[in-house]
N, C-alpha and C. Protein backbone atom coordinates (compact mmCIF):
# COMPACT_ATOMS: atom_id res chain seq x y z
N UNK A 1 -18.73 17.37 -62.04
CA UNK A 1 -17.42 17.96 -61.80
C UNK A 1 -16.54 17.73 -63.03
N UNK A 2 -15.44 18.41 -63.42
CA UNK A 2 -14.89 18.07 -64.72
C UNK A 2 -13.26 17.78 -64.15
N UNK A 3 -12.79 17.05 -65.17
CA UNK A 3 -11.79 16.48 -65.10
C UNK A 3 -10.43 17.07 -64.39
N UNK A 4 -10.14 16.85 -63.21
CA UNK A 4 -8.32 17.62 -62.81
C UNK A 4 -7.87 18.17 -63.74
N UNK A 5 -7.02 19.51 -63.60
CA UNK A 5 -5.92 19.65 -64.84
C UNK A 5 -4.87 18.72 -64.40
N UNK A 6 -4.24 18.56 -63.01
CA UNK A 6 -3.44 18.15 -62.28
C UNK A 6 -3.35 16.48 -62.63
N UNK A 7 -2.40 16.11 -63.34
CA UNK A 7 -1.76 14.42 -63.14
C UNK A 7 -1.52 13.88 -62.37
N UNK A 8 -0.68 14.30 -61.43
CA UNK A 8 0.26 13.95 -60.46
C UNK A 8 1.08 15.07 -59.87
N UNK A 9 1.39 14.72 -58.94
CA UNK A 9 3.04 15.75 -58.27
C UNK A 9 4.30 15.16 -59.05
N UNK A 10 4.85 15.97 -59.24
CA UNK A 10 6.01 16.22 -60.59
C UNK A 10 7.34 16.48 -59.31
N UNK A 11 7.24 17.30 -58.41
CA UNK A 11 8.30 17.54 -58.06
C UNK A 11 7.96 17.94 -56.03
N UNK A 12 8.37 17.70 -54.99
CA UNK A 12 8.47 18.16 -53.73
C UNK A 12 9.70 18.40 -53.21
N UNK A 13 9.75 19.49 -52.54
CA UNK A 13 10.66 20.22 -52.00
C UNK A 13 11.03 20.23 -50.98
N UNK A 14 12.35 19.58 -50.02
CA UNK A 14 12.44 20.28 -48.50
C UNK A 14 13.53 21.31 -48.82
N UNK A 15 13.85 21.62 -47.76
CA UNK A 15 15.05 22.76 -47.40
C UNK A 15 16.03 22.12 -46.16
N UNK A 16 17.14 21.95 -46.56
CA UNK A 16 17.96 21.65 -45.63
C UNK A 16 19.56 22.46 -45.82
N UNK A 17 19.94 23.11 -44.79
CA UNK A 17 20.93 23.77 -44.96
C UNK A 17 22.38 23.19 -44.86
N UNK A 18 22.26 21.74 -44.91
CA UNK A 18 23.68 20.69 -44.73
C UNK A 18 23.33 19.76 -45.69
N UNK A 19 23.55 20.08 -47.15
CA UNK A 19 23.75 19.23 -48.26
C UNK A 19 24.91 18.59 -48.13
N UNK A 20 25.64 17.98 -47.33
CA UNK A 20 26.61 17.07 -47.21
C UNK A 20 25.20 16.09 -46.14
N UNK A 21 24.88 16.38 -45.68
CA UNK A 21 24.11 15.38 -44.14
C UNK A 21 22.94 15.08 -45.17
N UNK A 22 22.58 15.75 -45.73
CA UNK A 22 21.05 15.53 -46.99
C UNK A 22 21.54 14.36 -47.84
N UNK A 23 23.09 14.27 -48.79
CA UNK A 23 22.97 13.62 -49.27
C UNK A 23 23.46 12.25 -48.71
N UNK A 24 24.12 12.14 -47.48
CA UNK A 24 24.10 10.79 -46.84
C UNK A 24 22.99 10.22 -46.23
N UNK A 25 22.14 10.86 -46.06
CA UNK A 25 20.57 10.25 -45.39
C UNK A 25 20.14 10.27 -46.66
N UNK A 26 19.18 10.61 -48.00
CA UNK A 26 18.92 10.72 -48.98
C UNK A 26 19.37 9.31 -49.66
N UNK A 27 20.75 9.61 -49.89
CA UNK A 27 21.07 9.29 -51.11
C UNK A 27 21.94 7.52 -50.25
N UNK A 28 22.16 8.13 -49.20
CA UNK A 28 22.73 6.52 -48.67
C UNK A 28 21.55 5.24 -47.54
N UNK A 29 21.19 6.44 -47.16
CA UNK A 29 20.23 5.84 -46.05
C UNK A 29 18.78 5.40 -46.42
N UNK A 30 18.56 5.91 -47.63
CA UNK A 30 17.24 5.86 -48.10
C UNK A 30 17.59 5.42 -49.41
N UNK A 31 18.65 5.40 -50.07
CA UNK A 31 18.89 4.83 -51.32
C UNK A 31 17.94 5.69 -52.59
N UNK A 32 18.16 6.93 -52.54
CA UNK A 32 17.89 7.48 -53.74
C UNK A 32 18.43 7.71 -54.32
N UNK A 33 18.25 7.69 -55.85
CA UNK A 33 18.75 8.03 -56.87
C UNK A 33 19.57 9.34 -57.10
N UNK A 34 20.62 9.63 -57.09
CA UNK A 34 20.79 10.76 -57.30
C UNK A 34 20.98 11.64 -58.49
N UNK A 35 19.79 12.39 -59.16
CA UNK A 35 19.77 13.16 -59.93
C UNK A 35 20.75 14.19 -60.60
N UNK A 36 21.28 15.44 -59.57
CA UNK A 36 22.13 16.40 -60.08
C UNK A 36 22.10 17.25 -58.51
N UNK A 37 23.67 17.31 -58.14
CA UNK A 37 24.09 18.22 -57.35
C UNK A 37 24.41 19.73 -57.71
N UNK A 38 24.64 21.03 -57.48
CA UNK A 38 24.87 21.98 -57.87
C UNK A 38 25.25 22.78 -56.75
N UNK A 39 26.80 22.33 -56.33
CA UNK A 39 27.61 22.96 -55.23
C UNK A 39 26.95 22.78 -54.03
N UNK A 40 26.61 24.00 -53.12
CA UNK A 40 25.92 24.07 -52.13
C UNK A 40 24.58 24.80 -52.18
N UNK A 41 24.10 24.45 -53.54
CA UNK A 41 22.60 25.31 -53.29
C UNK A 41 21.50 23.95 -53.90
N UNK A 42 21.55 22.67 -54.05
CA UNK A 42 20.54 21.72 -53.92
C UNK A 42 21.21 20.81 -54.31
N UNK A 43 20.48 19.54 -54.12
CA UNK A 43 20.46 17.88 -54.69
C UNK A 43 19.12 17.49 -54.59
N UNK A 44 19.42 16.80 -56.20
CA UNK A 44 18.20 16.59 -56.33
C UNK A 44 18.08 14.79 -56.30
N UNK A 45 17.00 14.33 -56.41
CA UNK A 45 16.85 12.87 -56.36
C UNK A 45 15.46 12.18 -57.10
N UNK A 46 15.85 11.22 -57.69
CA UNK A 46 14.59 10.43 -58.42
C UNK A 46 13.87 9.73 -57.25
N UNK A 47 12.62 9.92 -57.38
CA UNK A 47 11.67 8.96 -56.41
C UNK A 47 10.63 8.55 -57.07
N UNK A 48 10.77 7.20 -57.67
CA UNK A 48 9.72 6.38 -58.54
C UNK A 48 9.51 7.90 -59.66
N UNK A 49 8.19 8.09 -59.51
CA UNK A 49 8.22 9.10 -60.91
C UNK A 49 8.24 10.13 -60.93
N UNK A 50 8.14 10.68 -59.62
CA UNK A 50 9.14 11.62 -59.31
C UNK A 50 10.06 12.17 -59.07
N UNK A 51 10.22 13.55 -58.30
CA UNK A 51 11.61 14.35 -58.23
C UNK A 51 11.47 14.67 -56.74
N UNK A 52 12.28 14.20 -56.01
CA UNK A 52 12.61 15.15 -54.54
C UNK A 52 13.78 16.47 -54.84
N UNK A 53 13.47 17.49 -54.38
CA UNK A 53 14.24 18.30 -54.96
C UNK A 53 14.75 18.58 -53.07
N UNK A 54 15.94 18.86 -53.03
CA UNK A 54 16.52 19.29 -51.26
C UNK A 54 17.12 20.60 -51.91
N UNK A 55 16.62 21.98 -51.28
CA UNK A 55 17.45 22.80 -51.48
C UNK A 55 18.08 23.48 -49.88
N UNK A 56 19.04 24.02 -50.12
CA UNK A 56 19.94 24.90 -49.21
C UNK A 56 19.03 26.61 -49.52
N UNK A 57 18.43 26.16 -47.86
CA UNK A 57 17.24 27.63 -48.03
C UNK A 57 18.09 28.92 -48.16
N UNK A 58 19.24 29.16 -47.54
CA UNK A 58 20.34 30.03 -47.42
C UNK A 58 20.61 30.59 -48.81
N UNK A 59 20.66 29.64 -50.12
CA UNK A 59 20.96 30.10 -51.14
C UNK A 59 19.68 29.98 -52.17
N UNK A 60 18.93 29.51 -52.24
CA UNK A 60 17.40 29.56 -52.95
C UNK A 60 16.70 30.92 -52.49
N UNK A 61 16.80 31.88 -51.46
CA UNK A 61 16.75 33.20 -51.55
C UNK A 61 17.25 34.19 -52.04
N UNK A 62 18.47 33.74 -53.19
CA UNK A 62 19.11 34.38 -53.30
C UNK A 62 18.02 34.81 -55.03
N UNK A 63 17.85 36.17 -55.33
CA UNK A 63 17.36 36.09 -57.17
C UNK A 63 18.46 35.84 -58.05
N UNK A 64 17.60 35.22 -59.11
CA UNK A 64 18.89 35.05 -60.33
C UNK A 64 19.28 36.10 -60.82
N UNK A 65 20.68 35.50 -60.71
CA UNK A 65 21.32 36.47 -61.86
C UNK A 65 20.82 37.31 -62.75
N UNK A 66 21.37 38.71 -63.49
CA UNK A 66 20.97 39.43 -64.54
C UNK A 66 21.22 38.34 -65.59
N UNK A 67 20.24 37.53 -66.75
CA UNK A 67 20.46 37.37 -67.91
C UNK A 67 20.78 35.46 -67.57
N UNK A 68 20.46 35.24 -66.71
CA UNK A 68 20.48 34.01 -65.60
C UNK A 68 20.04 33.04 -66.79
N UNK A 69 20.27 31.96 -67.80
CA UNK A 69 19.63 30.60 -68.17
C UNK A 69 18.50 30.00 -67.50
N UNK A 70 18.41 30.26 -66.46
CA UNK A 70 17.17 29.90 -65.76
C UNK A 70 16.52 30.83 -64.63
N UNK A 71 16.04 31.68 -65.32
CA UNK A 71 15.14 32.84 -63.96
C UNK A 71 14.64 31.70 -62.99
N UNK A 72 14.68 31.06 -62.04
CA UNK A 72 13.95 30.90 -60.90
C UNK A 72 13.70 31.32 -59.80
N UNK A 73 12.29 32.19 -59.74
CA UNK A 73 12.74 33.10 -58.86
C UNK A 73 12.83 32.54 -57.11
N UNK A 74 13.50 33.61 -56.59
CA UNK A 74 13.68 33.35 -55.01
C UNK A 74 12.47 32.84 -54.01
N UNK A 75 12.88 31.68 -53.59
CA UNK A 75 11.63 30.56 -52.79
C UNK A 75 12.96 30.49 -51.63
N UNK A 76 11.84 29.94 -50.97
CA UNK A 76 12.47 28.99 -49.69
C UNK A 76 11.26 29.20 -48.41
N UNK A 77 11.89 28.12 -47.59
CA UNK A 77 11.10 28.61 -45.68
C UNK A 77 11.99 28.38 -45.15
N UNK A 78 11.19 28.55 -43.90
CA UNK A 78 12.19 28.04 -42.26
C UNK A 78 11.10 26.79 -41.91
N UNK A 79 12.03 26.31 -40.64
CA UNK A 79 11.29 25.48 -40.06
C UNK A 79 11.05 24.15 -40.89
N UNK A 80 10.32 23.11 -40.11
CA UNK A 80 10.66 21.56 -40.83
C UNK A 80 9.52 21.37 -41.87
N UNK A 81 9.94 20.87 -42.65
CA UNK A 81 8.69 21.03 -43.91
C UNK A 81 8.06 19.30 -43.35
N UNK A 82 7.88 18.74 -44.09
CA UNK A 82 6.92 16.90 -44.51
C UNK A 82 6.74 16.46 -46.14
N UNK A 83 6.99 15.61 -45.77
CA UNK A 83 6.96 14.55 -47.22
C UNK A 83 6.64 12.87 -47.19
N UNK A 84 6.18 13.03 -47.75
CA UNK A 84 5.70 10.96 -47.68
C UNK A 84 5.81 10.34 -48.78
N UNK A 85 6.77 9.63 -48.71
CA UNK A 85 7.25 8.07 -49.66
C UNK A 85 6.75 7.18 -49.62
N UNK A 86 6.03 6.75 -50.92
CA UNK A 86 5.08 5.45 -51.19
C UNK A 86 5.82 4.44 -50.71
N UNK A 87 5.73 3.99 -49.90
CA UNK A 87 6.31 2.81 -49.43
C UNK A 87 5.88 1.55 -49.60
N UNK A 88 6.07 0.03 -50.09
CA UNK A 88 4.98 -1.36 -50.41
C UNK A 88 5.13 -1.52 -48.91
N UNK A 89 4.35 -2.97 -48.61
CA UNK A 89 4.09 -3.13 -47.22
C UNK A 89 5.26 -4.04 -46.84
N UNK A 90 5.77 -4.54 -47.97
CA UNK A 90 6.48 -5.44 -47.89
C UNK A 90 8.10 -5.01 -47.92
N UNK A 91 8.30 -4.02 -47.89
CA UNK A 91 9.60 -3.53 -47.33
C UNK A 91 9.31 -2.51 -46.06
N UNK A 92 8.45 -2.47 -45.62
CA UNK A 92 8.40 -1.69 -44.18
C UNK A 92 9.59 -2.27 -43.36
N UNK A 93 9.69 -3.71 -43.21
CA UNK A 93 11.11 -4.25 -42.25
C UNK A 93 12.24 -3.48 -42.70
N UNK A 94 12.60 -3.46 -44.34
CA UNK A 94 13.87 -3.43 -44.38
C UNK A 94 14.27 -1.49 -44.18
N UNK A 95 12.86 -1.03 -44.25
CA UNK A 95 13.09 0.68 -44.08
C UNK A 95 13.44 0.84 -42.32
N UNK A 96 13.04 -0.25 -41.84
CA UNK A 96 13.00 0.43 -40.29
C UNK A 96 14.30 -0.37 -39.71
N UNK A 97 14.82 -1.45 -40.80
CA UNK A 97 16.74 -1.78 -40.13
C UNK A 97 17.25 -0.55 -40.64
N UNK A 98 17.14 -0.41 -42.20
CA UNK A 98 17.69 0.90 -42.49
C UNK A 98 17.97 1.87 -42.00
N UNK A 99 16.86 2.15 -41.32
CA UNK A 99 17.01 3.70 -40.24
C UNK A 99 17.77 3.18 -38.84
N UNK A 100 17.26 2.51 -38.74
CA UNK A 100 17.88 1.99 -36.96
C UNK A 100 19.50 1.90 -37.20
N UNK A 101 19.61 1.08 -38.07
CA UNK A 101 21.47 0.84 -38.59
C UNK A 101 21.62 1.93 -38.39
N UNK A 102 21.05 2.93 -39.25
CA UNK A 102 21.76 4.70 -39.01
C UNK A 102 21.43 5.23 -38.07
N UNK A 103 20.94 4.70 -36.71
CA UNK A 103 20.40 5.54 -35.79
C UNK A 103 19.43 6.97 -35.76
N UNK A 104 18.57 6.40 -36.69
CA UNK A 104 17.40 7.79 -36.82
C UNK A 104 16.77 6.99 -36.23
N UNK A 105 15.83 8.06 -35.55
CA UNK A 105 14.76 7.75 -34.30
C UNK A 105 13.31 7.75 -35.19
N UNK A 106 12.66 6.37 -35.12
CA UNK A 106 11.39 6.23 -35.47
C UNK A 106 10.73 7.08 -33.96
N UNK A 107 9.70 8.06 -34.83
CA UNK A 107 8.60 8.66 -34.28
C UNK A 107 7.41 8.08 -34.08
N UNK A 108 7.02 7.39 -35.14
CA UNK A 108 5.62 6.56 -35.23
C UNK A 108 5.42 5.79 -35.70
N UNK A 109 5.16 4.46 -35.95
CA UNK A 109 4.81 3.45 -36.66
C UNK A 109 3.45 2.95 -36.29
N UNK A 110 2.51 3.43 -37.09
CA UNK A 110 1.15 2.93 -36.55
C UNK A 110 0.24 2.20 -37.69
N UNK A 111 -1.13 1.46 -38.19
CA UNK A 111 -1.64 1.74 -39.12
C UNK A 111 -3.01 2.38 -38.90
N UNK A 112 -3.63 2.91 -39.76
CA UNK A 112 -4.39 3.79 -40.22
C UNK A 112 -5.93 2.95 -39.68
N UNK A 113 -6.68 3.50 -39.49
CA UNK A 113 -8.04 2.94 -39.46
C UNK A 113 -8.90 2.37 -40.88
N UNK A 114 -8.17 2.81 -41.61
CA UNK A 114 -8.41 2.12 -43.55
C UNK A 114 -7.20 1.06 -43.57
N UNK A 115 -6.50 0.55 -42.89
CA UNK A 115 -5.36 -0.35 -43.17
C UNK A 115 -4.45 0.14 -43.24
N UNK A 116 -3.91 1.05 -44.19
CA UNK A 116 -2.76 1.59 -44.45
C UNK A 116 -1.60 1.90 -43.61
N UNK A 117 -0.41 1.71 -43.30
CA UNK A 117 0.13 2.07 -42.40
C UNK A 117 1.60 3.17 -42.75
N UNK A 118 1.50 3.56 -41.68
CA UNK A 118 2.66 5.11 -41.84
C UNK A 118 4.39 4.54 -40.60
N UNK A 119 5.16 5.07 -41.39
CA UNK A 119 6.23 5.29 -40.58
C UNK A 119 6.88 6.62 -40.36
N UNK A 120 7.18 7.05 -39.31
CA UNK A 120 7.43 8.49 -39.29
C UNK A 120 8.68 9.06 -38.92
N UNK A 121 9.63 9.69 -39.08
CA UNK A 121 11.41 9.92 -38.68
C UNK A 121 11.56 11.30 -39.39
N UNK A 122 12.58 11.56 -38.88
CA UNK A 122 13.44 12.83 -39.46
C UNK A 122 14.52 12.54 -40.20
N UNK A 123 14.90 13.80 -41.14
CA UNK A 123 16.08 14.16 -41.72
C UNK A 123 16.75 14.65 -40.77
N UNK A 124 18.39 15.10 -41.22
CA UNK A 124 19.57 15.68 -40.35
C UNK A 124 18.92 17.29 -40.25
N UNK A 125 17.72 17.17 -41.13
CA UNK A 125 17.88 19.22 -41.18
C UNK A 125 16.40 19.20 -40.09
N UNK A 126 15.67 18.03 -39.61
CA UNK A 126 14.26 18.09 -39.18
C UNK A 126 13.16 17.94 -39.73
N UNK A 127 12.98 18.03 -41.04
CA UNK A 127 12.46 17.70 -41.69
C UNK A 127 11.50 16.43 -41.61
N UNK A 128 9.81 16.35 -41.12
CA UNK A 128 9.17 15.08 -41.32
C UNK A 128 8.82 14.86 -42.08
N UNK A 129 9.32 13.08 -42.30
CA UNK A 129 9.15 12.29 -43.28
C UNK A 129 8.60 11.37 -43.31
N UNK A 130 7.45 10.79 -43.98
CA UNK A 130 6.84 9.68 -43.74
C UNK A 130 6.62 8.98 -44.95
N UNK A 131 6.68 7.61 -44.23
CA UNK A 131 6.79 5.80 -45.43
C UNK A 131 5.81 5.44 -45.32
N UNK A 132 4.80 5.43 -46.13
CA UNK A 132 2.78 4.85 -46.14
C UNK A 132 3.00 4.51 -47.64
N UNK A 133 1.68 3.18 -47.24
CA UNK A 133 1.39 2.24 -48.02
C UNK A 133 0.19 3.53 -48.51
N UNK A 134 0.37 3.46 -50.12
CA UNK A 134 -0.48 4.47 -50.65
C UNK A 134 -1.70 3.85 -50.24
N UNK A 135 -2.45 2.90 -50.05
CA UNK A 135 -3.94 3.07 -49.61
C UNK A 135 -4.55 3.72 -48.01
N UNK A 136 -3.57 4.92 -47.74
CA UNK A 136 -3.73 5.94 -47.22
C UNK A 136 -4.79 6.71 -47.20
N UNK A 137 -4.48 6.77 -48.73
CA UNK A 137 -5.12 7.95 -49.40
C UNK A 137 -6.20 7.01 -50.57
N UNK A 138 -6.47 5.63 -50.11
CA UNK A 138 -6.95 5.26 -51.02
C UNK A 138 -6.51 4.65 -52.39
N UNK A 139 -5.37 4.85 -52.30
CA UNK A 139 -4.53 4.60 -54.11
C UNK A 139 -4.41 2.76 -54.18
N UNK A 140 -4.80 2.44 -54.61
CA UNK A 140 -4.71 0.86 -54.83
C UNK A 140 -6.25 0.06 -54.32
């Protein structure tokens, strides 16, 4: 077999249409970094070496502008997307006061039949999100 072109994931995407509620769960509740806001059409956020990108699906349908600095063309969905944050094992406690303080409802907390274990909750937009120890997937 020959080598991936693929490094890594560079960037993941949800859609949430209340970038005020995105960036207080995000950016307060989860303590991310915050990258760059741009009105009401995304926030973005650093996650270790990546990028969480949150856009407002309402306006990411919209095409660019004639003569636009950045053609990107028109994306978005409906409905709740998923994402999973490398989480160590050793802050699993302080992610699940975190959420509870804010009253988000843990869905699942289980571990894996390889060890690994997952935590599972929502964003304000629905969005599932899950906290696993990368040897999930094997990584470590």
């Amino acid at each position: 077999m020959s080598q991936p072109l693929i490094e890594a994931m560079l960037e993941t995407a949800l859609y949430a249409p209340d970038l005020d509620a995105a960036e207080r769960f995000y950016g307060g509740i989860l303590r991310l970094e915050t990258i760059a806001r741009v009105g009401n059409r995304h926030v973005f956020y650093r996650c270790g070496s990546g990028v969480l990108l949150i856009f407002n699906p309402l306006e990411t349908v919209k095409p660019p502008e004639d003569g636009a600095a950045l053609p990107v063309p028109p994306h978005g969905t409906s409905g709740a997307g998923h994402a999973c944050f490398r989480l160590a094992a050793e802050n699993f406690a302080a992610m699940i006061a975190a959420l509870k303080t804010a009253g988000v409802a843990i869905e699942a907390d289980f571990t894996w039949p390889n060890g690994g274990r997952s935590l599972y909750f929502r964003d304000p937009a629905g969005n599932s999100l899950e906290c696993a120890e990368a040897r999930i997937w094997g990584i470590e």
